[in-house]
C-alpha atoms as a PDB file:
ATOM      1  CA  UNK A   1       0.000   0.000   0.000  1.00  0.00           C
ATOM      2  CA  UNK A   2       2.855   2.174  -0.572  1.00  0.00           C
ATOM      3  CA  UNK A   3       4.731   2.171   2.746  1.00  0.00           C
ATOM      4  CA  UNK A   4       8.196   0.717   3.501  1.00  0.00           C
ATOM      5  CA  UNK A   5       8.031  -2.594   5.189  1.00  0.00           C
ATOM      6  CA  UNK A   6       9.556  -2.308   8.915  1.00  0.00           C
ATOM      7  CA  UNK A   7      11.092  -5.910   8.153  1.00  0.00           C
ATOM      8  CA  UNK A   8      13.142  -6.085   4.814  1.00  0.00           C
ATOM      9  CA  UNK A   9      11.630  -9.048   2.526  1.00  0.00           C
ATOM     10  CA  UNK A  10      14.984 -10.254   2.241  1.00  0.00           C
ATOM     11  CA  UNK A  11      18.722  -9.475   3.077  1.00  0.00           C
ATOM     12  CA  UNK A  12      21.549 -10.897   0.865  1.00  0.00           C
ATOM     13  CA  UNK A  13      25.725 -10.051   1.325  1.00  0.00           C
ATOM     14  CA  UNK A  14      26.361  -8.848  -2.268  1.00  0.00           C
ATOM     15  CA  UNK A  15      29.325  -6.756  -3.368  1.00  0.00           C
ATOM     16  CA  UNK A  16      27.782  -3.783  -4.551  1.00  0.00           C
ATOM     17  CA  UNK A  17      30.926  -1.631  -6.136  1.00  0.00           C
ATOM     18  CA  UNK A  18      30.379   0.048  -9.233  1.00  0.00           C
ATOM     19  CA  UNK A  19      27.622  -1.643 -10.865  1.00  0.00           C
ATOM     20  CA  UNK A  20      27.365  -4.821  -8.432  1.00  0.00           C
ATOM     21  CA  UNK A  21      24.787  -5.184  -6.005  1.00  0.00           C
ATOM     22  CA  UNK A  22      21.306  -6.647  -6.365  1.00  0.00           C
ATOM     23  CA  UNK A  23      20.626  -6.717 -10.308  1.00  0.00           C
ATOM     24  CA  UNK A  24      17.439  -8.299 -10.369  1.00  0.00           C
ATOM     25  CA  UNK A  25      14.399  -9.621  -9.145  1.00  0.00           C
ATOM     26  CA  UNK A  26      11.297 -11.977 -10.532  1.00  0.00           C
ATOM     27  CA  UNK A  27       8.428 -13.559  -9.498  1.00  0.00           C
ATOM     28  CA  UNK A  28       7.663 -16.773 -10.532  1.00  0.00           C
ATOM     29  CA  UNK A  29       4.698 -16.971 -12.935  1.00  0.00           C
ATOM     30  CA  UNK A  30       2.968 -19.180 -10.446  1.00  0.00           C
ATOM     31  CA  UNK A  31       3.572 -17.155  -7.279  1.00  0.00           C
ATOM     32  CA  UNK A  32       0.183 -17.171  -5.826  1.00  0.00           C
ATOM     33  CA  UNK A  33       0.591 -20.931  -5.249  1.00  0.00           C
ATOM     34  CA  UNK A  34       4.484 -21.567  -4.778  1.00  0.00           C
ATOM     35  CA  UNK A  35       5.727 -18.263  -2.962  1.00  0.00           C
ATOM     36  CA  UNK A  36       8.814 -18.472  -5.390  1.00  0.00           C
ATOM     37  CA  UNK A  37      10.812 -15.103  -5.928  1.00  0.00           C
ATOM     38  CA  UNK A  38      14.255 -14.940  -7.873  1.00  0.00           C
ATOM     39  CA  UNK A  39      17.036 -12.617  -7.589  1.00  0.00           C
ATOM     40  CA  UNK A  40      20.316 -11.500  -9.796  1.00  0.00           C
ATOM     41  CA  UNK A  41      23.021 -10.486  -7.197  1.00  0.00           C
ATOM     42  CA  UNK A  42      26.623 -10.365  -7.309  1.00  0.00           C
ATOM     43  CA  UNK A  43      27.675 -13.356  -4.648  1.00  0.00           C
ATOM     44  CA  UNK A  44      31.186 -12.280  -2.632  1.00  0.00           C
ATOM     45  CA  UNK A  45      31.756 -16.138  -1.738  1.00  0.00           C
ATOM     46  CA  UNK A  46      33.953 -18.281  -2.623  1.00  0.00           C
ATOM     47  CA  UNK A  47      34.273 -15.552  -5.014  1.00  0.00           C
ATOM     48  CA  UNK A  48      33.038 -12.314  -6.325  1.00  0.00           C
ATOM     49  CA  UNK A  49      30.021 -13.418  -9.234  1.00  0.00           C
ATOM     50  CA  UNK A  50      26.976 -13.049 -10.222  1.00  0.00           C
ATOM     51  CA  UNK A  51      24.215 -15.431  -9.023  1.00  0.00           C
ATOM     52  CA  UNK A  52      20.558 -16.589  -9.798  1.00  0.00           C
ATOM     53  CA  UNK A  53      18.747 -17.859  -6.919  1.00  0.00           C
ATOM     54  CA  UNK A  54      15.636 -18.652  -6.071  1.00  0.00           C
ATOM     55  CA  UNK A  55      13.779 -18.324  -2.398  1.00  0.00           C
ATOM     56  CA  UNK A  56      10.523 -18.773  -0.592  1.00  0.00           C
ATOM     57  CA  UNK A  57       8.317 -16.019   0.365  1.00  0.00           C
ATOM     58  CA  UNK A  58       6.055 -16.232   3.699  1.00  0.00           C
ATOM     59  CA  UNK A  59       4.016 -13.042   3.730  1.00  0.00           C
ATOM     60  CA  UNK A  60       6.064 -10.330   3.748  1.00  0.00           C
ATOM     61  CA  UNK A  61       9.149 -12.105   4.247  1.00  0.00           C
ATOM     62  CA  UNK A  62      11.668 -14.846   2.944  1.00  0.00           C
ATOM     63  CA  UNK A  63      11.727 -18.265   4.699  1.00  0.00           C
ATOM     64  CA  UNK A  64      14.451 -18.257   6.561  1.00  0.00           C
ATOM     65  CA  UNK A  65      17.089 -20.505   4.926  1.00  0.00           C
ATOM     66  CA  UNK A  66      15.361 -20.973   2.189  1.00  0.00           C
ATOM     67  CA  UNK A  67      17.730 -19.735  -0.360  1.00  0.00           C
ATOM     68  CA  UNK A  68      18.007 -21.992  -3.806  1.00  0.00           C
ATOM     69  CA  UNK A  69      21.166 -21.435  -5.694  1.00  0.00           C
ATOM     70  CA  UNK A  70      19.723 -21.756  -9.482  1.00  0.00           C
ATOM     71  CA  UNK A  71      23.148 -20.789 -11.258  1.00  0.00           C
ATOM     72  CA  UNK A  72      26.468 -19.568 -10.623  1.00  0.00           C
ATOM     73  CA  UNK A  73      27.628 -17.098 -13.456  1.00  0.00           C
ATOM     74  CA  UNK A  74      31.526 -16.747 -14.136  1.00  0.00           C
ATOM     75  CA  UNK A  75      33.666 -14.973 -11.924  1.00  0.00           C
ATOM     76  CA  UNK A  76      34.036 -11.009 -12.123  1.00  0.00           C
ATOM     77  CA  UNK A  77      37.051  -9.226 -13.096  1.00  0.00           C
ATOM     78  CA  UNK A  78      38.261  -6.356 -10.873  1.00  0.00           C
ATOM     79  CA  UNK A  79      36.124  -4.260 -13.356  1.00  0.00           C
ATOM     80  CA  UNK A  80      32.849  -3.303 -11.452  1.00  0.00           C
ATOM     81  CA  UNK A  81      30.590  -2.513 -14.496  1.00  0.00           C
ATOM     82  CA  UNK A  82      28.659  -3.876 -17.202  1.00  0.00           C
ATOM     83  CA  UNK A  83      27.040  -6.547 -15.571  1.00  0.00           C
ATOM     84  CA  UNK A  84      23.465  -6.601 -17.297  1.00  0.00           C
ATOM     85  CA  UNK A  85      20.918  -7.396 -14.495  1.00  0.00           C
ATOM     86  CA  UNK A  86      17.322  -7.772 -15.959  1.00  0.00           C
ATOM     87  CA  UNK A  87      15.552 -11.360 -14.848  1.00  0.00           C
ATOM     88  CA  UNK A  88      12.446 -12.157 -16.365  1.00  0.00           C
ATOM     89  CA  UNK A  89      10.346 -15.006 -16.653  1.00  0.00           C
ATOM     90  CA  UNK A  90       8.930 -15.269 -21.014  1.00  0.00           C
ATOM     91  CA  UNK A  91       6.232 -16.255 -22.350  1.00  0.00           C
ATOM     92  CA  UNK A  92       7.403 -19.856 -22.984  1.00  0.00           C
ATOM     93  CA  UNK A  93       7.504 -19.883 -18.656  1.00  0.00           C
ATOM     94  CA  UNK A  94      11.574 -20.151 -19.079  1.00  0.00           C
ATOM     95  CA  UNK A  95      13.887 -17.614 -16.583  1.00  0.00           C
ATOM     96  CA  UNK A  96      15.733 -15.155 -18.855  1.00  0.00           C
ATOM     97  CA  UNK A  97      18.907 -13.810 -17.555  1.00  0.00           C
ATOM     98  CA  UNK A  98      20.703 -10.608 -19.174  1.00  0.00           C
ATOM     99  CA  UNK A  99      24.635 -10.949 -18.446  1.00  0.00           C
ATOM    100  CA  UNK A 100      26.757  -8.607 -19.008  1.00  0.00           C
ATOM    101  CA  UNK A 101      30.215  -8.554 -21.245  1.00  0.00           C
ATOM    102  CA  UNK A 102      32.037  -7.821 -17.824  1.00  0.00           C
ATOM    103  CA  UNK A 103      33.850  -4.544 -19.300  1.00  0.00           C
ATOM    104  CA  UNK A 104      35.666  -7.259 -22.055  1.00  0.00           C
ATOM    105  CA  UNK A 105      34.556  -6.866 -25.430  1.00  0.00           C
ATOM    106  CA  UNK A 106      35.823  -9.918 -26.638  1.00  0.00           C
ATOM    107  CA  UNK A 107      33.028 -11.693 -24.176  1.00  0.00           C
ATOM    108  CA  UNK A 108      30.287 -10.476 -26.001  1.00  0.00           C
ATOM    109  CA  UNK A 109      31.087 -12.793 -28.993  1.00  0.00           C
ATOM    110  CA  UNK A 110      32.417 -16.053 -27.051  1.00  0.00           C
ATOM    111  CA  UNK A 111      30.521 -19.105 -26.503  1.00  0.00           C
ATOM    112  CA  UNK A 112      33.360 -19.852 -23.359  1.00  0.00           C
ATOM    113  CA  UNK A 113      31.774 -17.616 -21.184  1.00  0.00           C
ATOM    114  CA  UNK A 114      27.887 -16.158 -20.240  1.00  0.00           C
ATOM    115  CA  UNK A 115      29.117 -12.841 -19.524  1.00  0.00           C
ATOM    116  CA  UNK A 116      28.110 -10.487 -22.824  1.00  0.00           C
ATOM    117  CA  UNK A 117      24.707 -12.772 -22.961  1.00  0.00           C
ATOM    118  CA  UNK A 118      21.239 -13.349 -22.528  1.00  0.00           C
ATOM    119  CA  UNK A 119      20.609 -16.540 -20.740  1.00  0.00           C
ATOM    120  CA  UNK A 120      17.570 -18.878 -20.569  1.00  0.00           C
ATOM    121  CA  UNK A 121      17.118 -21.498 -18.436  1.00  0.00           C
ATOM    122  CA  UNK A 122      14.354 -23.341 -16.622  1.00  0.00           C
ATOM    123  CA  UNK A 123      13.002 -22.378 -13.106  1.00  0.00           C
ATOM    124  CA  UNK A 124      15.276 -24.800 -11.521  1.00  0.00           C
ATOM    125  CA  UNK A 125      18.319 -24.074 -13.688  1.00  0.00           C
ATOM    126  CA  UNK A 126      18.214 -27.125 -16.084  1.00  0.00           C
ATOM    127  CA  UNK A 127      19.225 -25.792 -19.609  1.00  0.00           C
ATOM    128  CA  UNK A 128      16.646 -26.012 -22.572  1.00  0.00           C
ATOM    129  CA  UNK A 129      17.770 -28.166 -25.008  1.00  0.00           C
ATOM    130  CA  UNK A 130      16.185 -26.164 -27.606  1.00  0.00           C
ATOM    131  CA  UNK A 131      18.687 -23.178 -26.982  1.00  0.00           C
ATOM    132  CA  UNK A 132      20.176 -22.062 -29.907  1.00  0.00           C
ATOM    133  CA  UNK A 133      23.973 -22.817 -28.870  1.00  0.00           C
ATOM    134  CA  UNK A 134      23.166 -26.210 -27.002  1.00  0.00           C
ATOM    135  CA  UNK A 135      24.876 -28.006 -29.521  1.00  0.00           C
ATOM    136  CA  UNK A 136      27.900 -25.582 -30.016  1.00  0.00           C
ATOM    137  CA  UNK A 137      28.555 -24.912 -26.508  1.00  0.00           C
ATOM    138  CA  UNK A 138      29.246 -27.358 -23.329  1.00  0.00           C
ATOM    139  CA  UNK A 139      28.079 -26.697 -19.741  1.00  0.00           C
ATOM    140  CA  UNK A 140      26.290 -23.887 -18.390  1.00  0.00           C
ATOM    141  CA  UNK A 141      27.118 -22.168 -21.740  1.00  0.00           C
ATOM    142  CA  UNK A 142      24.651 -23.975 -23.069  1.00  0.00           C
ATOM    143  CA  UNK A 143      21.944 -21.506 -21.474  1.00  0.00           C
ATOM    144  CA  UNK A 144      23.151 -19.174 -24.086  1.00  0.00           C
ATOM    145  CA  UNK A 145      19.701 -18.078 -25.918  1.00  0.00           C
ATOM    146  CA  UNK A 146      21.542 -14.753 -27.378  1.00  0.00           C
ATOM    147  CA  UNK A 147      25.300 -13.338 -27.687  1.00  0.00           C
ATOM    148  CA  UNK A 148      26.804  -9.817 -28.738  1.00  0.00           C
ATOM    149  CA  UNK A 149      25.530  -7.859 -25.790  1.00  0.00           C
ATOM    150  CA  UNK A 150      27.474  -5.408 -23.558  1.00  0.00           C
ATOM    151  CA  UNK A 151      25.422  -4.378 -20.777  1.00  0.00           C
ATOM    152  CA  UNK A 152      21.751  -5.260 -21.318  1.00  0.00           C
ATOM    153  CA  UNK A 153      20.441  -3.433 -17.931  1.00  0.00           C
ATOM    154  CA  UNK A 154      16.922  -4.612 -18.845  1.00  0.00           C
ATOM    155  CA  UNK A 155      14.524  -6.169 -21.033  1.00  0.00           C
ATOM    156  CA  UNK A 156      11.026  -7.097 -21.754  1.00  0.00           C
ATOM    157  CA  UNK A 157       9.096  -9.227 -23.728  1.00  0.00           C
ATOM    158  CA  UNK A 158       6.014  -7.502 -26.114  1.00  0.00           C
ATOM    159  CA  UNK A 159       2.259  -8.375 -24.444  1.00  0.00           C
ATOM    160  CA  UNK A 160       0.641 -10.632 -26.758  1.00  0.00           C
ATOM    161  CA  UNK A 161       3.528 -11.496 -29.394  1.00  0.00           C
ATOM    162  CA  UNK A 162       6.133 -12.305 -26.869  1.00  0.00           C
ATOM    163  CA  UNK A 163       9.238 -10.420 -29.004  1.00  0.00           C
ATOM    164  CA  UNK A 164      12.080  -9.415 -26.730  1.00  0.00           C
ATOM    165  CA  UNK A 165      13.411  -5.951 -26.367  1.00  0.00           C
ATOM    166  CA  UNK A 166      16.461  -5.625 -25.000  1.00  0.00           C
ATOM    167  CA  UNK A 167      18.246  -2.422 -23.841  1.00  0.00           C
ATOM    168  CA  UNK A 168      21.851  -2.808 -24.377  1.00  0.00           C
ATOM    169  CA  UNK A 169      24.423  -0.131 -23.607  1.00  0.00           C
ATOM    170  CA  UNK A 170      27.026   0.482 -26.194  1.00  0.00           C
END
């Protein structure tokens, strides 16, 4: 109703230089019966990355504990920016993650890394099989869905057509 909770929903340790911090947050299409929220934050254990996880919602608040890691992104460089941050559920009901390039060009265009990317994977992390790298890349690169971005900050998908627009910087 427009007033600041007096109990946060949730607290995460993030490393929030530069452009770190908390990058994103979605709600599961089927909140209203499983609670489940999503975050993008930038993890400082074991080291300093992005992360995807999922957690429980009671209310007003997060279960306690309840904290699902979905994905663990590549590690961060001691650049702080251009790390994307836009997490959306599409129209096909798959989690799409913008990533990105990490303040290294040459990121943008690899199929090594997820940094310079927009990922999609299920709610529970499992890669689609019908991504368009599956076959090229190996691992979590598979999530790949698009490459050549720099920083997409945010994106959407178009109400009735489902086309994605991304907003890249750069």
């Amino acid at each position: 109703n427009g007033v600041l909770l007096a109990t946060p929903f949730l607290t995460v340790t993030v490393d929030s230089s530069g452009e770190r911090g908390l990058l994103g947050v979605a709600f599961d299409p089927h909140f209203s019966s499983n609670q489940l929220v999503y975050i993008y934050y930038t993890a400082t254990t074991p080291t300093i990355h992005n992360r995807i996880s999922r957690f429980t919602a009671a209310g007003n608040v997060a279960v306690a504990g309840s904290e699902v890691i979905v994905m663990d992104l590549n590690n961060l460089s001691t650049a702080t920016n251009h790390n994307g941050g836009a997490l959306h559920f599409g129209p096909d009901g798959n989690l799409f993650v913008a990533v990105g390039d990490n303040a290294n060009r040459d990121n943008a265009q690899s199929l090594l890394t997820r940094h310079g990317k927009m990922l999609r994977i299920t709610s529970t992390g499992a890669i689609p099989a019908d991504n368009p790298f599956f076959n090229q890349a190996t691992g979590d690169n598979r999530a790949i869905w698009a490459l050549g971005l720099r920083n997409p900050f945010t994106f959407s998908f178009q109400t009735g057509i489902g086309r994605m627009f991304i907003n890249d910087v750069g």
